[in-house]
N, C-alpha and C. Protein backbone atom coordinates (compact mmCIF):
# COMPACT_ATOMS: atom_id res chain seq x y z
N UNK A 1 68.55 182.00 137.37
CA UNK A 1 69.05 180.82 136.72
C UNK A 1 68.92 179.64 137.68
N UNK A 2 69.13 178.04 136.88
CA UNK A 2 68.49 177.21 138.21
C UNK A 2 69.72 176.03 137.80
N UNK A 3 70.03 175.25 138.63
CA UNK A 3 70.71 174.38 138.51
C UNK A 3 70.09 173.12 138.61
N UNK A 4 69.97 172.10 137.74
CA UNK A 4 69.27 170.99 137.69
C UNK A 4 70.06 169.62 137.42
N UNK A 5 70.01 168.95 138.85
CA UNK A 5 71.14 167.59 138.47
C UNK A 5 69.96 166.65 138.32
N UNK A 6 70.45 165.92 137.07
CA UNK A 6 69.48 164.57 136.72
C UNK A 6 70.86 163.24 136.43
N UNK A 7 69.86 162.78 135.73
CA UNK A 7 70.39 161.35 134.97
C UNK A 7 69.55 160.95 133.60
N UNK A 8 70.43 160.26 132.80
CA UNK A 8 69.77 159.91 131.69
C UNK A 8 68.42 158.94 131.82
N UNK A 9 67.30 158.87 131.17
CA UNK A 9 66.47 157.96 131.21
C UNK A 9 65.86 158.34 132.29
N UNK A 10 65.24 159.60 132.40
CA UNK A 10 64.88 160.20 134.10
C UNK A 10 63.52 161.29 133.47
N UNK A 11 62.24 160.70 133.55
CA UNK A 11 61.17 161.25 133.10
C UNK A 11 61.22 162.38 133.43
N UNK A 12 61.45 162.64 135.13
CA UNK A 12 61.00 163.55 135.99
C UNK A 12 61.91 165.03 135.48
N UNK A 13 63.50 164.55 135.04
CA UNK A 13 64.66 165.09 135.02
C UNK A 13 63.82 165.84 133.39
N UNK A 14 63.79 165.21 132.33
CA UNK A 14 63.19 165.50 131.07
C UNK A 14 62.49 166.77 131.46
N UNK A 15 61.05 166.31 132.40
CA UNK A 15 60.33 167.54 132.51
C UNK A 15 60.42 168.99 133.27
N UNK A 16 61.64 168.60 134.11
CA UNK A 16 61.76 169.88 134.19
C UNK A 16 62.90 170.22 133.46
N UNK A 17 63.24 169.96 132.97
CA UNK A 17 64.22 171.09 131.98
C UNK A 17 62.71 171.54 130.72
N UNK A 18 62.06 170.25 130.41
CA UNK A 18 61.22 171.24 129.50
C UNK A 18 60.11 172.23 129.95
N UNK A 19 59.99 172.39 131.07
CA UNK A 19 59.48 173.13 132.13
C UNK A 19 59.94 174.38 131.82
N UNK A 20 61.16 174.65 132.12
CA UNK A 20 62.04 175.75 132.20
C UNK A 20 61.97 176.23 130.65
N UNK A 21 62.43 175.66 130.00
CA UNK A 21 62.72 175.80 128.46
C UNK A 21 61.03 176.44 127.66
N UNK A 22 60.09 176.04 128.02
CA UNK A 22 58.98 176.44 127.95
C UNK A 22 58.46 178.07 128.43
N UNK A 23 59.52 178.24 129.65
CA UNK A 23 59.51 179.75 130.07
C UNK A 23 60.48 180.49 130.13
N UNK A 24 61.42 179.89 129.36
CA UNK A 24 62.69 180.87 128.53
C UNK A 24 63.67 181.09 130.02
N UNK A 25 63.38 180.12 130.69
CA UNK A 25 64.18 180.28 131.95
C UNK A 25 65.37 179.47 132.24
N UNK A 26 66.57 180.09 131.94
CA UNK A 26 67.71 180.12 132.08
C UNK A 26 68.04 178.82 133.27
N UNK A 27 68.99 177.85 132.56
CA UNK A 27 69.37 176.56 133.53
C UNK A 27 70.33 175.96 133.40
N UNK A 28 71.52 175.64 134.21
CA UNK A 28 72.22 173.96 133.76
C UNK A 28 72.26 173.71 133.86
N UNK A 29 72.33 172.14 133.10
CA UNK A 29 71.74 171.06 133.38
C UNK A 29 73.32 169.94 134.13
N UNK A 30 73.30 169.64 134.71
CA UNK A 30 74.14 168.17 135.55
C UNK A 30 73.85 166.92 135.20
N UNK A 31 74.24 166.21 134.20
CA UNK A 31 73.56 164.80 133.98
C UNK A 31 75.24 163.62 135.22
N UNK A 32 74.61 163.25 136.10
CA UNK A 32 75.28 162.31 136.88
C UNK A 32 75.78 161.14 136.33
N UNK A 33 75.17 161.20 135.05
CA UNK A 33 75.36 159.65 134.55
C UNK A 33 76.34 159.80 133.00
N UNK A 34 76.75 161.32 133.40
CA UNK A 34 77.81 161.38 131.91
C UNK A 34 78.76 160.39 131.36
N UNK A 35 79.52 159.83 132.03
CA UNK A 35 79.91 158.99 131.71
C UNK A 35 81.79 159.15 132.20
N UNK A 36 81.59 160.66 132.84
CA UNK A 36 83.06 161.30 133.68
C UNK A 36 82.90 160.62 134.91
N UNK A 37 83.98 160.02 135.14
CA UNK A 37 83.47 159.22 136.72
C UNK A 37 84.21 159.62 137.36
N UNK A 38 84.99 160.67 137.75
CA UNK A 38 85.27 161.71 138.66
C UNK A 38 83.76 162.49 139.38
N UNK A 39 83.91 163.42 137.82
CA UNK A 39 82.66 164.00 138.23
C UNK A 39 81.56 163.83 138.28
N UNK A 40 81.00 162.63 137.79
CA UNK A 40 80.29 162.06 138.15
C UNK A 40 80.03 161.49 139.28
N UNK A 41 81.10 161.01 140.48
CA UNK A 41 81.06 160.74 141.49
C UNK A 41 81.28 161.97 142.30
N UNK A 42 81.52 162.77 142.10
CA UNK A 42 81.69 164.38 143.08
C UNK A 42 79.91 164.50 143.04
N UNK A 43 79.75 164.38 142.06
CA UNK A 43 78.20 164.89 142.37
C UNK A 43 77.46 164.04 143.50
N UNK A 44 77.29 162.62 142.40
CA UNK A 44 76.90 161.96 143.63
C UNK A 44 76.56 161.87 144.79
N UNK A 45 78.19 162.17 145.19
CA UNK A 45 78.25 162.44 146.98
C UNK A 45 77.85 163.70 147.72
N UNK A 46 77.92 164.88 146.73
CA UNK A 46 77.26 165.86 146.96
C UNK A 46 75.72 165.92 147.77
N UNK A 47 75.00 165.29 146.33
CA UNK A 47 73.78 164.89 146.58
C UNK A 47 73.54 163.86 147.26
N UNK A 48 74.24 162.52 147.25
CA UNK A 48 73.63 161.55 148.42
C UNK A 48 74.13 161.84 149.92
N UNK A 49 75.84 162.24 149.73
CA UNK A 49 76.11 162.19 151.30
C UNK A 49 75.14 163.64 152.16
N UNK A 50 76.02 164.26 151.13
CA UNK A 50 75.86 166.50 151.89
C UNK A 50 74.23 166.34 151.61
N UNK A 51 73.69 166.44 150.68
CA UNK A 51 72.20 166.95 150.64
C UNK A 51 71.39 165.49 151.23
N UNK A 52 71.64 164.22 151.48
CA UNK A 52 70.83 163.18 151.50
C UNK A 52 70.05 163.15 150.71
N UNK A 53 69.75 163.60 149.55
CA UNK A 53 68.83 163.62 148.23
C UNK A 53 68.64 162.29 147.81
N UNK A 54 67.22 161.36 147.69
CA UNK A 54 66.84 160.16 147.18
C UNK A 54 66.58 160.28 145.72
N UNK A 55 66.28 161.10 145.23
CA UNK A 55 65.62 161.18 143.57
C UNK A 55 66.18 162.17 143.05
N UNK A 56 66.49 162.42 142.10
CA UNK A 56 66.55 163.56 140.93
C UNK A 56 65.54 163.42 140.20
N UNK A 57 64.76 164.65 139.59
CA UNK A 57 66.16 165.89 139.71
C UNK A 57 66.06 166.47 141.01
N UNK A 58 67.48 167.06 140.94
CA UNK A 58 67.14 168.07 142.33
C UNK A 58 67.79 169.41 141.65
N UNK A 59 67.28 170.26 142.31
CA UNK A 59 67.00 171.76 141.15
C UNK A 59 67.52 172.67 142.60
N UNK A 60 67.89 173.59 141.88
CA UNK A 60 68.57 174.36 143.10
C UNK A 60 68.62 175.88 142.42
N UNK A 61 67.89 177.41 142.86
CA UNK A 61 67.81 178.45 142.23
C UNK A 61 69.38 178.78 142.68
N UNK A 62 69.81 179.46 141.30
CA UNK A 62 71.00 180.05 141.91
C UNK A 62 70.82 181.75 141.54
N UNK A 63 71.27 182.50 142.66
CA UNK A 63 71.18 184.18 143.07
C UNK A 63 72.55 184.60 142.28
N UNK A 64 73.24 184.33 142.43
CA UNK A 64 74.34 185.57 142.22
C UNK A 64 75.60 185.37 143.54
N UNK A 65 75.78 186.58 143.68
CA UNK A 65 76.75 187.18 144.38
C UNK A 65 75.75 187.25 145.90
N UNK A 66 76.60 188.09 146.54
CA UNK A 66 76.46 188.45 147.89
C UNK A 66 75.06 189.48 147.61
N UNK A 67 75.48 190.89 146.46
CA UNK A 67 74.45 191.22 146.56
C UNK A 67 72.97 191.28 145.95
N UNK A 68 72.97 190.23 145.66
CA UNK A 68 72.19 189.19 144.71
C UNK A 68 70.91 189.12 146.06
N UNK A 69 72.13 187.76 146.95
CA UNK A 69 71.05 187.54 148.18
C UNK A 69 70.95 188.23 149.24
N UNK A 70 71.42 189.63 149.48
CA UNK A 70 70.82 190.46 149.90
C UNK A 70 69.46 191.16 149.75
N UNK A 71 69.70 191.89 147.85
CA UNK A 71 68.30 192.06 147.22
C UNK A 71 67.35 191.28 147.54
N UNK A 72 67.54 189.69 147.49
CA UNK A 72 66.46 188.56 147.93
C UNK A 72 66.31 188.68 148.97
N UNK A 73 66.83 188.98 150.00
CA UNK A 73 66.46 188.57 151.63
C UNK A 73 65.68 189.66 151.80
N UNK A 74 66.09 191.11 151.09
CA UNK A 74 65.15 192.57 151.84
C UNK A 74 63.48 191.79 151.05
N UNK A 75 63.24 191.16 150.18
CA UNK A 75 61.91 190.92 149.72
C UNK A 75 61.32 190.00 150.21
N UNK A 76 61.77 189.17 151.84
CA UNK A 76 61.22 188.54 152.16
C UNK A 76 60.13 188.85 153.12
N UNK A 77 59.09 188.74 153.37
CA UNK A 77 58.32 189.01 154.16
C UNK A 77 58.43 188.27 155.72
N UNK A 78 58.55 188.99 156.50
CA UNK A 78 58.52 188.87 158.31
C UNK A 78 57.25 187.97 158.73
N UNK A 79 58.40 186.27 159.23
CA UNK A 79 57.59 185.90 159.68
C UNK A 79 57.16 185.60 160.94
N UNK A 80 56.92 186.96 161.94
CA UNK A 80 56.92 186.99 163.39
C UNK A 80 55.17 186.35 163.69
């Protein structure tokens, strides 16, 4: 599943959700510009202060649990 923060009127934001939606791939969507200005500002700062993020969308895979990203980490290949 993927997490995708946009804003309204956001080409880029449009295409990837229809990206996803095109491959039956599971997402939710964050619009920043809902019109909740709490949470709308939690995000924000999320993304501008914590991530320094300039553009949306910004898309983020989400795993699961602990042993979610375990399963993921044993399939990574060694990069010595």
């Amino acid at each position: 599943m993927y997490l995708v923060i946009g804003r309204k009127n956001c080409s880029y934001c449009d295409k990837a959700k229809e990206a996803l939606e095109a491959k039956g791939t599971p997402y939710v969507y964050v619009d920043i510009t809902s019109g909740d200005s709490i949470t709308d500002a939690i995000w924000k700062k999320f993304l501008v202060e914590d991530l320094e993020a300039k553009t949306v969308p910004q898309i983020f895979r989400l795993l699961g649990g602990y042993d979610d990203l375990r399963l993921e980490l044993l399939h990574v290949p060694n990069k010595e």
